[in-house]
PDB file of N, CA and C in Angstrom:
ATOM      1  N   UNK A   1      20.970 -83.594 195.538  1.00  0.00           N
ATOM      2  CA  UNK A   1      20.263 -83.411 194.288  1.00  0.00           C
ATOM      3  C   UNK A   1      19.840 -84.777 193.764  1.00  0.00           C
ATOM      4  N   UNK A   2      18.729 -85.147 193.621  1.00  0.00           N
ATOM      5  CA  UNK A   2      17.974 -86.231 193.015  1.00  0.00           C
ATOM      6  C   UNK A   2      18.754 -86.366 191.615  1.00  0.00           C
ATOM      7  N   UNK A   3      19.056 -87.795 191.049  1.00  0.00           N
ATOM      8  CA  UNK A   3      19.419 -87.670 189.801  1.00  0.00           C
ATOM      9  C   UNK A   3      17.725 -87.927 189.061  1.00  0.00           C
ATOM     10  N   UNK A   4      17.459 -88.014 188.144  1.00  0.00           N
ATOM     11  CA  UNK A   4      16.532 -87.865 186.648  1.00  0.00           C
ATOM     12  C   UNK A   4      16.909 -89.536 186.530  1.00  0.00           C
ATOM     13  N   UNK A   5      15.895 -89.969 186.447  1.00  0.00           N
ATOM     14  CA  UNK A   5      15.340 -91.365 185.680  1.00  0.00           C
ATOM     15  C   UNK A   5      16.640 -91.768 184.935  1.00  0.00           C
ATOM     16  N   UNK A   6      16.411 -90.888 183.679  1.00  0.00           N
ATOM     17  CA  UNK A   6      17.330 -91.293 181.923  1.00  0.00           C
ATOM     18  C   UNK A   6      18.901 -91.058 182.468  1.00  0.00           C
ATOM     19  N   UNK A   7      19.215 -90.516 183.558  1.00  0.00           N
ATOM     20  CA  UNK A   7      20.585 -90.399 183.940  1.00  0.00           C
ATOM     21  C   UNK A   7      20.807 -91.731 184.659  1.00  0.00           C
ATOM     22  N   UNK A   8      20.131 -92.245 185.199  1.00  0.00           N
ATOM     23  CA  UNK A   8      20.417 -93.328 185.959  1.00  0.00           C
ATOM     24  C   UNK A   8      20.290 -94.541 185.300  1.00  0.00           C
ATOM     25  N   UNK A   9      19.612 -94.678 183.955  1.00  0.00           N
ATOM     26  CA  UNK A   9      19.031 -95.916 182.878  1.00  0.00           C
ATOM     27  C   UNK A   9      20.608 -95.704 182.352  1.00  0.00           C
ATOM     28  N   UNK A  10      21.549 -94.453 181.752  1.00  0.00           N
ATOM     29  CA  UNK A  10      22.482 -94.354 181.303  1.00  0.00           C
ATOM     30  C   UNK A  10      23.399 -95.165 181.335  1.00  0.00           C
ATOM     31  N   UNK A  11      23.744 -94.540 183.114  1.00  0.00           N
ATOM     32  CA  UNK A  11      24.300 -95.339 183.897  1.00  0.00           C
ATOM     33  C   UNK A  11      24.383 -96.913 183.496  1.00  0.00           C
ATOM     34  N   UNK A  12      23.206 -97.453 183.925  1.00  0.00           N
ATOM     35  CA  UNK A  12      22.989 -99.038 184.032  1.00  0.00           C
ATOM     36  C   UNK A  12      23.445 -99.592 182.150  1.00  0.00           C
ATOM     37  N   UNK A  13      22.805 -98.737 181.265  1.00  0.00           N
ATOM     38  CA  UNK A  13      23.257 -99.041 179.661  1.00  0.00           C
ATOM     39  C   UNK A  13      24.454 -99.103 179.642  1.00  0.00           C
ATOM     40  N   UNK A  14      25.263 -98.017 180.397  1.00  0.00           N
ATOM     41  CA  UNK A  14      26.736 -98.238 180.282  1.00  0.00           C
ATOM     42  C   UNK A  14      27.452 -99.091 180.545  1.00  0.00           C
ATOM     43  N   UNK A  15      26.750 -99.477 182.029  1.00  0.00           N
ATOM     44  CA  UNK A  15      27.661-100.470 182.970  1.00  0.00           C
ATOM     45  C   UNK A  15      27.590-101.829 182.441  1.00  0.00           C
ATOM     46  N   UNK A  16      26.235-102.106 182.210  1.00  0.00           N
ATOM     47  CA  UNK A  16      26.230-103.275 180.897  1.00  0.00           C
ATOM     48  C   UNK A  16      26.801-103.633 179.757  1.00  0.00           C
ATOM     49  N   UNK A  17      27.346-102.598 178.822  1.00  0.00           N
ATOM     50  CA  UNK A  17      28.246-102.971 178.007  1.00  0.00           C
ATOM     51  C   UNK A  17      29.510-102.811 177.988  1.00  0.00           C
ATOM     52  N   UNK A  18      30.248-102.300 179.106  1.00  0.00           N
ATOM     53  CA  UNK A  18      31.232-101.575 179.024  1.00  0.00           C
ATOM     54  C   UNK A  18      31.787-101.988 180.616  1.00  0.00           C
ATOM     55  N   UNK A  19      32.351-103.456 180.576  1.00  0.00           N
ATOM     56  CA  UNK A  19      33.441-103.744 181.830  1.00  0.00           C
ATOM     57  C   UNK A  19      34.095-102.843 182.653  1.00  0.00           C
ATOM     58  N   UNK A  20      35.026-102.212 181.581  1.00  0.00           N
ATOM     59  CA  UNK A  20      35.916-100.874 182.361  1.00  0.00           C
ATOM     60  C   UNK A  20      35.275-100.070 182.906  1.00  0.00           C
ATOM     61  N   UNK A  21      33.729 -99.542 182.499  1.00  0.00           N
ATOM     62  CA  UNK A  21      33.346 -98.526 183.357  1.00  0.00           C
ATOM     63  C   UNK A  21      32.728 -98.999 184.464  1.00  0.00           C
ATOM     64  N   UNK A  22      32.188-100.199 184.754  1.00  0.00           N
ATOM     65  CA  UNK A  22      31.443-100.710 185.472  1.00  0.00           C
ATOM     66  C   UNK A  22      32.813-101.200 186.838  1.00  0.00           C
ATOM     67  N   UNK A  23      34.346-101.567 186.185  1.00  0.00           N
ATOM     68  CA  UNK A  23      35.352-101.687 187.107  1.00  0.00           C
ATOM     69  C   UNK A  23      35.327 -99.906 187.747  1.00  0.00           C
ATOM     70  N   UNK A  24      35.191 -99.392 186.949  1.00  0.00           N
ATOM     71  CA  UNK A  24      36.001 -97.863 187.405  1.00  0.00           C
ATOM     72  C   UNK A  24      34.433 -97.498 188.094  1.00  0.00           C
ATOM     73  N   UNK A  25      33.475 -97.796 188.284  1.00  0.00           N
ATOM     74  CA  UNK A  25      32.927 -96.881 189.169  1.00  0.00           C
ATOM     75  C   UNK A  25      32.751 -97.719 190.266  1.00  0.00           C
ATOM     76  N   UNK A  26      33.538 -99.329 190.575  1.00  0.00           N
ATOM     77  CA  UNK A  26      33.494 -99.448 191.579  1.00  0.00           C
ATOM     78  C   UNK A  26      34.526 -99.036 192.471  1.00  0.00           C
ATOM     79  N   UNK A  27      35.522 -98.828 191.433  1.00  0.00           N
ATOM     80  CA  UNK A  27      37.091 -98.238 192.107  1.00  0.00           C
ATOM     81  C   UNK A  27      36.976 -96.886 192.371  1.00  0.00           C
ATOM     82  N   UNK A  28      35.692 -96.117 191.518  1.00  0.00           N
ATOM     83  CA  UNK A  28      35.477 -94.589 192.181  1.00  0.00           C
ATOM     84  C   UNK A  28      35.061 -94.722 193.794  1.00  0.00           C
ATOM     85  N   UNK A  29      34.260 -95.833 193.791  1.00  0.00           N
ATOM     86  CA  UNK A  29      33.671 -95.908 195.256  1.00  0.00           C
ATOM     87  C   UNK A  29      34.341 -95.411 195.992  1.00  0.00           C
ATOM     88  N   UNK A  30      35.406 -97.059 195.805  1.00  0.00           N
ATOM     89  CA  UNK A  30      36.121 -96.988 197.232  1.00  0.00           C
ATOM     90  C   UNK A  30      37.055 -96.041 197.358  1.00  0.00           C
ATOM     91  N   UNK A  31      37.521 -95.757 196.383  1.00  0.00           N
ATOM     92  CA  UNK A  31      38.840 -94.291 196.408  1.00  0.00           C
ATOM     93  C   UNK A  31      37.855 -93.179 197.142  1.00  0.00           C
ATOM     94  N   UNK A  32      36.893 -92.462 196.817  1.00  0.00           N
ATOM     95  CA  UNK A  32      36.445 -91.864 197.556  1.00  0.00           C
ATOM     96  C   UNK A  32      35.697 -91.924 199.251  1.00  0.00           C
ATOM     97  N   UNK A  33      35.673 -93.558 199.511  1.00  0.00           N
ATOM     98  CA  UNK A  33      35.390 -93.532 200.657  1.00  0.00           C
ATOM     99  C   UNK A  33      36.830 -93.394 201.502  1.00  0.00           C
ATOM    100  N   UNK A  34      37.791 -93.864 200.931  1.00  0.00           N
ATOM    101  CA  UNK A  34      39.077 -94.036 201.608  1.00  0.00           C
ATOM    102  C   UNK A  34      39.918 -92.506 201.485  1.00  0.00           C
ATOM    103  N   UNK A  35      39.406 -91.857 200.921  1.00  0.00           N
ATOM    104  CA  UNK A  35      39.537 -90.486 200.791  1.00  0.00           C
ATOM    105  C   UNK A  35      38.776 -89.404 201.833  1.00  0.00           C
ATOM    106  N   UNK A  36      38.274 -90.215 202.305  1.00  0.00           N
ATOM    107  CA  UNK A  36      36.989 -89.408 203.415  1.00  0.00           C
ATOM    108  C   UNK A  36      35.782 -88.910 202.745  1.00  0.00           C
ATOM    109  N   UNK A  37      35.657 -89.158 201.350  1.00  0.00           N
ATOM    110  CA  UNK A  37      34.269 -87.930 200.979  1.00  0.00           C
ATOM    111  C   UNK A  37      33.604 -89.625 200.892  1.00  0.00           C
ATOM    112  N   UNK A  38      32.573 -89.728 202.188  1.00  0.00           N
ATOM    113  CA  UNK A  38      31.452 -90.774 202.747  1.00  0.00           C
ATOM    114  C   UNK A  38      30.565 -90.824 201.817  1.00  0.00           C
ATOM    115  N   UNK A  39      30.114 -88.899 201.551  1.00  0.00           N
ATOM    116  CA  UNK A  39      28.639 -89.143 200.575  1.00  0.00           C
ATOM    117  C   UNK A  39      28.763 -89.755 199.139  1.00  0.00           C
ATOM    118  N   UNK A  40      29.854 -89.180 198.485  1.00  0.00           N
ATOM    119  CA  UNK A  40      30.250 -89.037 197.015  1.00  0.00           C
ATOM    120  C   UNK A  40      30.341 -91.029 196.923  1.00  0.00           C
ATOM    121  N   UNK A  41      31.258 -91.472 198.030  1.00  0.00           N
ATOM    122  CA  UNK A  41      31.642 -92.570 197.816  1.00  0.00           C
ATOM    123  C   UNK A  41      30.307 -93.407 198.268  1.00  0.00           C
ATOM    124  N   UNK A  42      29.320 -93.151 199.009  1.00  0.00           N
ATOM    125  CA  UNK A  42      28.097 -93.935 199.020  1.00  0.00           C
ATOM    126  C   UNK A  42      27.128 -93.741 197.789  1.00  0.00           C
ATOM    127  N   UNK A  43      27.315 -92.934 197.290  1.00  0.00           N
ATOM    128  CA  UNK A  43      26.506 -92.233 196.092  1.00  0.00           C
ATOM    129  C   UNK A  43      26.834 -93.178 195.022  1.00  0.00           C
ATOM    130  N   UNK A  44      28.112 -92.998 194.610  1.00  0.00           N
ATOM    131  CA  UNK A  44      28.779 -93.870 193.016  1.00  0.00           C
ATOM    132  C   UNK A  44      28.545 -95.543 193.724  1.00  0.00           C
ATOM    133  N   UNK A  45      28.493 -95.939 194.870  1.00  0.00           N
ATOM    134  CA  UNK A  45      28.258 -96.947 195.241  1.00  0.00           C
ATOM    135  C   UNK A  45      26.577 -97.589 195.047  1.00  0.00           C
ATOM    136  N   UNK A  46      26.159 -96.929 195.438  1.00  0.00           N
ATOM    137  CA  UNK A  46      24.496 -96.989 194.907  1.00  0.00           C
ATOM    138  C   UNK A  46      24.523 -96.895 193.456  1.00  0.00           C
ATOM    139  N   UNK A  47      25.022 -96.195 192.564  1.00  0.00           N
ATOM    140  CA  UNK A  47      24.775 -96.544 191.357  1.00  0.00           C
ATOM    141  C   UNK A  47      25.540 -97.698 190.943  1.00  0.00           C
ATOM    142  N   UNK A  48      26.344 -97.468 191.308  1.00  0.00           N
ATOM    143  CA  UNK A  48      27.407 -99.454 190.812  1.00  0.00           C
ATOM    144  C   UNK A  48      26.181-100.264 191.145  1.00  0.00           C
ATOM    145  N   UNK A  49      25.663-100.680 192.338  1.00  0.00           N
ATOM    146  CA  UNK A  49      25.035-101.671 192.751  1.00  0.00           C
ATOM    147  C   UNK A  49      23.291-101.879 191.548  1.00  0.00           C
ATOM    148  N   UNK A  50      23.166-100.359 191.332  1.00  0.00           N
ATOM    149  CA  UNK A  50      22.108-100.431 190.639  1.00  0.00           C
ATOM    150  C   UNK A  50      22.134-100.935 189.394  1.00  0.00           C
ATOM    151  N   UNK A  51      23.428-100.532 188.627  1.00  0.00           N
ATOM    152  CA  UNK A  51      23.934-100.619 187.236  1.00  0.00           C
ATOM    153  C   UNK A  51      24.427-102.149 187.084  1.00  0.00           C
ATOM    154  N   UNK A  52      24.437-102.782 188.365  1.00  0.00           N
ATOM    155  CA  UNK A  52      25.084-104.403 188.398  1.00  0.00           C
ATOM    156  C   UNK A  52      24.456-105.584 189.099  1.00  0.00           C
ATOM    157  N   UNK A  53      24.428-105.950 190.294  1.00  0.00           N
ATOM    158  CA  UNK A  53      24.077-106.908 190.852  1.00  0.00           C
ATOM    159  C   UNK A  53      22.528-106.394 191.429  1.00  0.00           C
ATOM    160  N   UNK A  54      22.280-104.991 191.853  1.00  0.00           N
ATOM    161  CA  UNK A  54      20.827-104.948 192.525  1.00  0.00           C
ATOM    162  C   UNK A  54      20.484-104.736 193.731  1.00  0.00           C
ATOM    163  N   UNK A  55      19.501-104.192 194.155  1.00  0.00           N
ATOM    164  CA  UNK A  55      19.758-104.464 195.685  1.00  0.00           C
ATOM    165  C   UNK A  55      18.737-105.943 196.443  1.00  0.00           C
ATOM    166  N   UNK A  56      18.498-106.470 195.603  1.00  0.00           N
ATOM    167  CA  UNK A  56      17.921-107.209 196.002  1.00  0.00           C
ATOM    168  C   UNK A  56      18.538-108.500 195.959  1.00  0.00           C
ATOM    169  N   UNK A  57      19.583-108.763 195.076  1.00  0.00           N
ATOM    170  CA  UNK A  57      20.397-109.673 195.054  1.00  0.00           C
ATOM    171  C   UNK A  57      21.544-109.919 195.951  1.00  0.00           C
ATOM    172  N   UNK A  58      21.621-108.252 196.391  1.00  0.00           N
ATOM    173  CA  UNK A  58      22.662-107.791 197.356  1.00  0.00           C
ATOM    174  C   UNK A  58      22.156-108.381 198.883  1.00  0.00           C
ATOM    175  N   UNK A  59      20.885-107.766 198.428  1.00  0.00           N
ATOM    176  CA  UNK A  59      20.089-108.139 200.429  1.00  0.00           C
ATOM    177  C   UNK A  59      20.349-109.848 200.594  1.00  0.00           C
ATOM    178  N   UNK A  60      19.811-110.545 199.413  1.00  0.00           N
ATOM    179  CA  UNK A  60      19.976-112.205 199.045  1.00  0.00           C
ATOM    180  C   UNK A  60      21.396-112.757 200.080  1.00  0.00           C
ATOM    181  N   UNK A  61      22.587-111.949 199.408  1.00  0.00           N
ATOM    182  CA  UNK A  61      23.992-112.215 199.294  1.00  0.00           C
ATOM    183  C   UNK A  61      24.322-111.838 200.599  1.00  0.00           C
ATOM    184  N   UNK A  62      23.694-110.554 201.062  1.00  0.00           N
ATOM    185  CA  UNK A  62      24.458-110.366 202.264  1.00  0.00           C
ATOM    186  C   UNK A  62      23.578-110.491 203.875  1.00  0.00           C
ATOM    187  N   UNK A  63      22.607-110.979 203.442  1.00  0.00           N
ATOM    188  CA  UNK A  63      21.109-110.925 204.319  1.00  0.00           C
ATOM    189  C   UNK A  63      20.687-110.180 205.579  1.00  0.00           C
ATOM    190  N   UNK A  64      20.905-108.843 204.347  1.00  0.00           N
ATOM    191  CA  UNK A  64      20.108-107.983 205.251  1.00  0.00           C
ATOM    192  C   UNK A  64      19.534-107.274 204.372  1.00  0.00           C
ATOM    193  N   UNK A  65      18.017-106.530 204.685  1.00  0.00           N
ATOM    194  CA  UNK A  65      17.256-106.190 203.717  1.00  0.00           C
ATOM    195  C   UNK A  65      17.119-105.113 202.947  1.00  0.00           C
ATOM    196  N   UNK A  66      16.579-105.221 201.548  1.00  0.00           N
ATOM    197  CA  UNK A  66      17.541-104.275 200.594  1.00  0.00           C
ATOM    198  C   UNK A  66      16.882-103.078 201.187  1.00  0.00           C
ATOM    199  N   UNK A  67      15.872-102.777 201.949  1.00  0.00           N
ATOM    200  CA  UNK A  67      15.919-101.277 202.761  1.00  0.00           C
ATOM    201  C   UNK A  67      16.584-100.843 203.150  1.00  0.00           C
ATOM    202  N   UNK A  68      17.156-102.050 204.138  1.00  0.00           N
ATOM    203  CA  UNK A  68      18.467-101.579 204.829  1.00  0.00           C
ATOM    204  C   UNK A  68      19.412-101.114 203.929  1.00  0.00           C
ATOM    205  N   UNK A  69      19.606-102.044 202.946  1.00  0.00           N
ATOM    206  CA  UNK A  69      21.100-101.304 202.399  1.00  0.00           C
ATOM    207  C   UNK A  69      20.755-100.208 201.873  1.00  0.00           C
ATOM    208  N   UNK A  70      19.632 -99.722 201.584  1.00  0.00           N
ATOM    209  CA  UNK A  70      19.706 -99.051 200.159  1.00  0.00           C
ATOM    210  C   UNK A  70      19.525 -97.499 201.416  1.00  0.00           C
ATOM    211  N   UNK A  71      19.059 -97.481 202.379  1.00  0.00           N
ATOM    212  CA  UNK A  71      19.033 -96.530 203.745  1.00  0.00           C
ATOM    213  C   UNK A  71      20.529 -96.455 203.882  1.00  0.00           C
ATOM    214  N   UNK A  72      21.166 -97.412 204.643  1.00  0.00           N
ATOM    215  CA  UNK A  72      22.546 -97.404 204.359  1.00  0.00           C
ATOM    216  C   UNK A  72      23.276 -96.409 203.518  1.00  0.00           C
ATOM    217  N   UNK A  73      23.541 -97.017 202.377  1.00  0.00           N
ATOM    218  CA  UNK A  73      23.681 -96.085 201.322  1.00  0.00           C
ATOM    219  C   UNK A  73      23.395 -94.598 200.774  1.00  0.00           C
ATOM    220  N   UNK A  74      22.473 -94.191 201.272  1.00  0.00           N
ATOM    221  CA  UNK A  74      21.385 -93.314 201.161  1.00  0.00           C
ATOM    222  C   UNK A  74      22.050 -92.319 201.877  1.00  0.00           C
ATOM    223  N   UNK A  75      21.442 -90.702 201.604  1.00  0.00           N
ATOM    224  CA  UNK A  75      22.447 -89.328 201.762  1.00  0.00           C
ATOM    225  C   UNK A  75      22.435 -89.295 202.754  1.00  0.00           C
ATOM    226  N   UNK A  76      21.404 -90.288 204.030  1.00  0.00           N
ATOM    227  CA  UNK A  76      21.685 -89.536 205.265  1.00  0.00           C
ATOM    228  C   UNK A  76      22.185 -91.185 205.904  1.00  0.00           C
ATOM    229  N   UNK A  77      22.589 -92.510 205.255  1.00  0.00           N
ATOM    230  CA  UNK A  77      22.643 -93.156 205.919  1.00  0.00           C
ATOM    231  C   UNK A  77      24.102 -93.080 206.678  1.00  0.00           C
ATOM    232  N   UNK A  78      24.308 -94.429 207.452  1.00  0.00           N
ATOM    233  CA  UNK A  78      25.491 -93.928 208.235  1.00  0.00           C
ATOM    234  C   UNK A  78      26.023 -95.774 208.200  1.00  0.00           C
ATOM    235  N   UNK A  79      26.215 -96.483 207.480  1.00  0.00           N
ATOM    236  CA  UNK A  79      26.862 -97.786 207.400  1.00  0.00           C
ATOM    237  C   UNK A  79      27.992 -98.040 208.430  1.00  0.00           C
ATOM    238  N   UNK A  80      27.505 -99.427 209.199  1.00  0.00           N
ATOM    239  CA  UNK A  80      28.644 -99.674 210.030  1.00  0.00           C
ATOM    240  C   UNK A  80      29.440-100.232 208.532  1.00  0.00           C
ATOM    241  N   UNK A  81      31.423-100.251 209.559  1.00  0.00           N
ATOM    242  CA  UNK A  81      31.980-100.872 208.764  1.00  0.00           C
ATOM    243  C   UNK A  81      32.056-102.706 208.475  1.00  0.00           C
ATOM    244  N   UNK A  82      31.525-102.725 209.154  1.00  0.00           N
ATOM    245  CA  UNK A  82      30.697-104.329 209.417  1.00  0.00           C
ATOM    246  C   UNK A  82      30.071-104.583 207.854  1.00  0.00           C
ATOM    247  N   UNK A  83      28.974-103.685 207.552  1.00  0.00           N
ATOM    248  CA  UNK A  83      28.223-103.559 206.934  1.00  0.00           C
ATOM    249  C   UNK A  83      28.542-102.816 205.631  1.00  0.00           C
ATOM    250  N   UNK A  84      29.102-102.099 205.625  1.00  0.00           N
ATOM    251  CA  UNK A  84      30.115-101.702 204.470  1.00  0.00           C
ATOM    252  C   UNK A  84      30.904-102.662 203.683  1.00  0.00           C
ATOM    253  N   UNK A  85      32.304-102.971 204.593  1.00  0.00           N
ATOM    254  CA  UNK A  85      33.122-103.903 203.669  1.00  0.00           C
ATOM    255  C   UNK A  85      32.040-105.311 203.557  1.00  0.00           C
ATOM    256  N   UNK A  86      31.252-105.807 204.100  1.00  0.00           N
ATOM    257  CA  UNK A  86      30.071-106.954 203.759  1.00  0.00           C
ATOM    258  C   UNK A  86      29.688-106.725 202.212  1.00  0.00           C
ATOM    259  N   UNK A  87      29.134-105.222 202.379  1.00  0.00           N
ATOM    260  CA  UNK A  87      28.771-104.872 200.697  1.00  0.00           C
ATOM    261  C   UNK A  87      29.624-105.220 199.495  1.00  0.00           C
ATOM    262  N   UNK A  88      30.785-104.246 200.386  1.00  0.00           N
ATOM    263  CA  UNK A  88      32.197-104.143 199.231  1.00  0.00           C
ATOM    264  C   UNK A  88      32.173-105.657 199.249  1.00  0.00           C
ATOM    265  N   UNK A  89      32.880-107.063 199.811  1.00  0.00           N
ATOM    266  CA  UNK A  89      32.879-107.991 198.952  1.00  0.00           C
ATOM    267  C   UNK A  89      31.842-108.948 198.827  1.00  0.00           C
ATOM    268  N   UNK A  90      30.851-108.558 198.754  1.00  0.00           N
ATOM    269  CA  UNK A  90      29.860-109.179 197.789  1.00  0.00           C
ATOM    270  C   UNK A  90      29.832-108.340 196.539  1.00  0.00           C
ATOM    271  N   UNK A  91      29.796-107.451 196.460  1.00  0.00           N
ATOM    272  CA  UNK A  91      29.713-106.862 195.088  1.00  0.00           C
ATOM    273  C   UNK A  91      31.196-107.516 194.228  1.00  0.00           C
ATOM    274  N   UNK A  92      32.091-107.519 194.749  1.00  0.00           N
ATOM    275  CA  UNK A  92      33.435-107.852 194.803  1.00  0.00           C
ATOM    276  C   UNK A  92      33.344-109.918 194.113  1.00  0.00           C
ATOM    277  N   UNK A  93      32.478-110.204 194.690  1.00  0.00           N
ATOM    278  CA  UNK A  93      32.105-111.529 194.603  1.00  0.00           C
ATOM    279  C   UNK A  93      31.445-111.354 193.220  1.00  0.00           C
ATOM    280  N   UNK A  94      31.094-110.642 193.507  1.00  0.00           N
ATOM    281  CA  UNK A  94      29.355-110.802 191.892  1.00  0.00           C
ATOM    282  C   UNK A  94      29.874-110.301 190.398  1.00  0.00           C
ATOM    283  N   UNK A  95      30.783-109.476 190.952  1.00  0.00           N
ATOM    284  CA  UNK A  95      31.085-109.392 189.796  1.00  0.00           C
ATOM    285  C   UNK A  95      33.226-109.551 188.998  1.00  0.00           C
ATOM    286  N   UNK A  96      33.769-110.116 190.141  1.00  0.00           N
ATOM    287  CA  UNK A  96      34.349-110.722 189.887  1.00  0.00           C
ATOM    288  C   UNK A  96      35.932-110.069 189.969  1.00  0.00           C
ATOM    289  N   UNK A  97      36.158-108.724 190.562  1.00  0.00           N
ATOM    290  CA  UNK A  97      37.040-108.046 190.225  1.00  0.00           C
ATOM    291  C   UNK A  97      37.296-107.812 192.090  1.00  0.00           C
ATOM    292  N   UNK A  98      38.973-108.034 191.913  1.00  0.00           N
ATOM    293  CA  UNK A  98      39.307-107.978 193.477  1.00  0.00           C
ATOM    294  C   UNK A  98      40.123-106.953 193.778  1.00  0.00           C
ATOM    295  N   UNK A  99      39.623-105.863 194.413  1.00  0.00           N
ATOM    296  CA  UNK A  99      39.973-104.464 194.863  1.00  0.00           C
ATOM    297  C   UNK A  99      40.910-104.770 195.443  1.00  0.00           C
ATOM    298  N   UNK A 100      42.223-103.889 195.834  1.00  0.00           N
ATOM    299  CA  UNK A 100      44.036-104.366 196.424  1.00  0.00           C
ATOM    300  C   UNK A 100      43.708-102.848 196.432  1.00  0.00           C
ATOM    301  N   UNK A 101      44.445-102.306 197.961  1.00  0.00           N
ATOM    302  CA  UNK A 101      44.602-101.026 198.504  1.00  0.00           C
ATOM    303  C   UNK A 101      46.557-100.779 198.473  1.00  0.00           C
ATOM    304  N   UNK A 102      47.093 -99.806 198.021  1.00  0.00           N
ATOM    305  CA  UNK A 102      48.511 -99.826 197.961  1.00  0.00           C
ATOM    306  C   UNK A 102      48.483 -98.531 198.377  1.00  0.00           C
ATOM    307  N   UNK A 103      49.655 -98.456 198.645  1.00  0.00           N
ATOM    308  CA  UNK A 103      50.345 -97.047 199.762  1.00  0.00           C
ATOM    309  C   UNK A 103      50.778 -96.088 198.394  1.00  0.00           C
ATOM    310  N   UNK A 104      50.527 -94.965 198.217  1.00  0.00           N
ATOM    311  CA  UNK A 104      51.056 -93.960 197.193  1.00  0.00           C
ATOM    312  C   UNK A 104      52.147 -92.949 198.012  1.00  0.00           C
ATOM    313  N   UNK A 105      52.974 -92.759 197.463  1.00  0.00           N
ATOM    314  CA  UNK A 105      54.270 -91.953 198.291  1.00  0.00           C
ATOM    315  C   UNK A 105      54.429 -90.679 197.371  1.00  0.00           C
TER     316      UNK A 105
END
């Protein structure tokens, strides 16, 4: 399902004023990629990137081109993990917050 323009400007209004949400939808990412749901977690990942650094700053940072990533990313892309965790810490870099994976029992 395509999101709507004003849902996605939301997004970016939010992520701009509001640290915690802009931490928590990068921590939605990865919890859901490490959870197995690929799409959900490439999805909230595309909007983090949109709502923050860009993809063009991203392609800059990680040099490869923001087609690529943004295909990547995208409902049918298929990201090596090469190319994945590359994303994860540059975004990780840009905006300053360092993701730690712990074992839950």
């Amino acid at each position: 399902m395509a999101l709507t323009r004003s849902f996605k400007d939301t997004v970016k209004a939010r992520a701009e004023r509001d640290p915690a949400f802009r931490d928590a939808l990068l921590t939605e990412a990865v919890d859901q990629l490490l959870a197995g749901d690929i799409e959900t977690g490439k999805s909230v990942l595309r909007d983090y990137i949109n709502a923050t650094i860009g993809f063009e700053r991203l392609s800059q940072e990680t040099g490869t081109s923001s087609k690529s990533l943004m295909r990547m990313l995208g409902p049918t892309g298929n990201p090596t993990a090469t190319n994945l965790f590359g994303v994860l810490r540059t975004v990780q870099k840009a905006s300053g917050v360092q993701l730690t994976v712990a074992i839950g029992r």
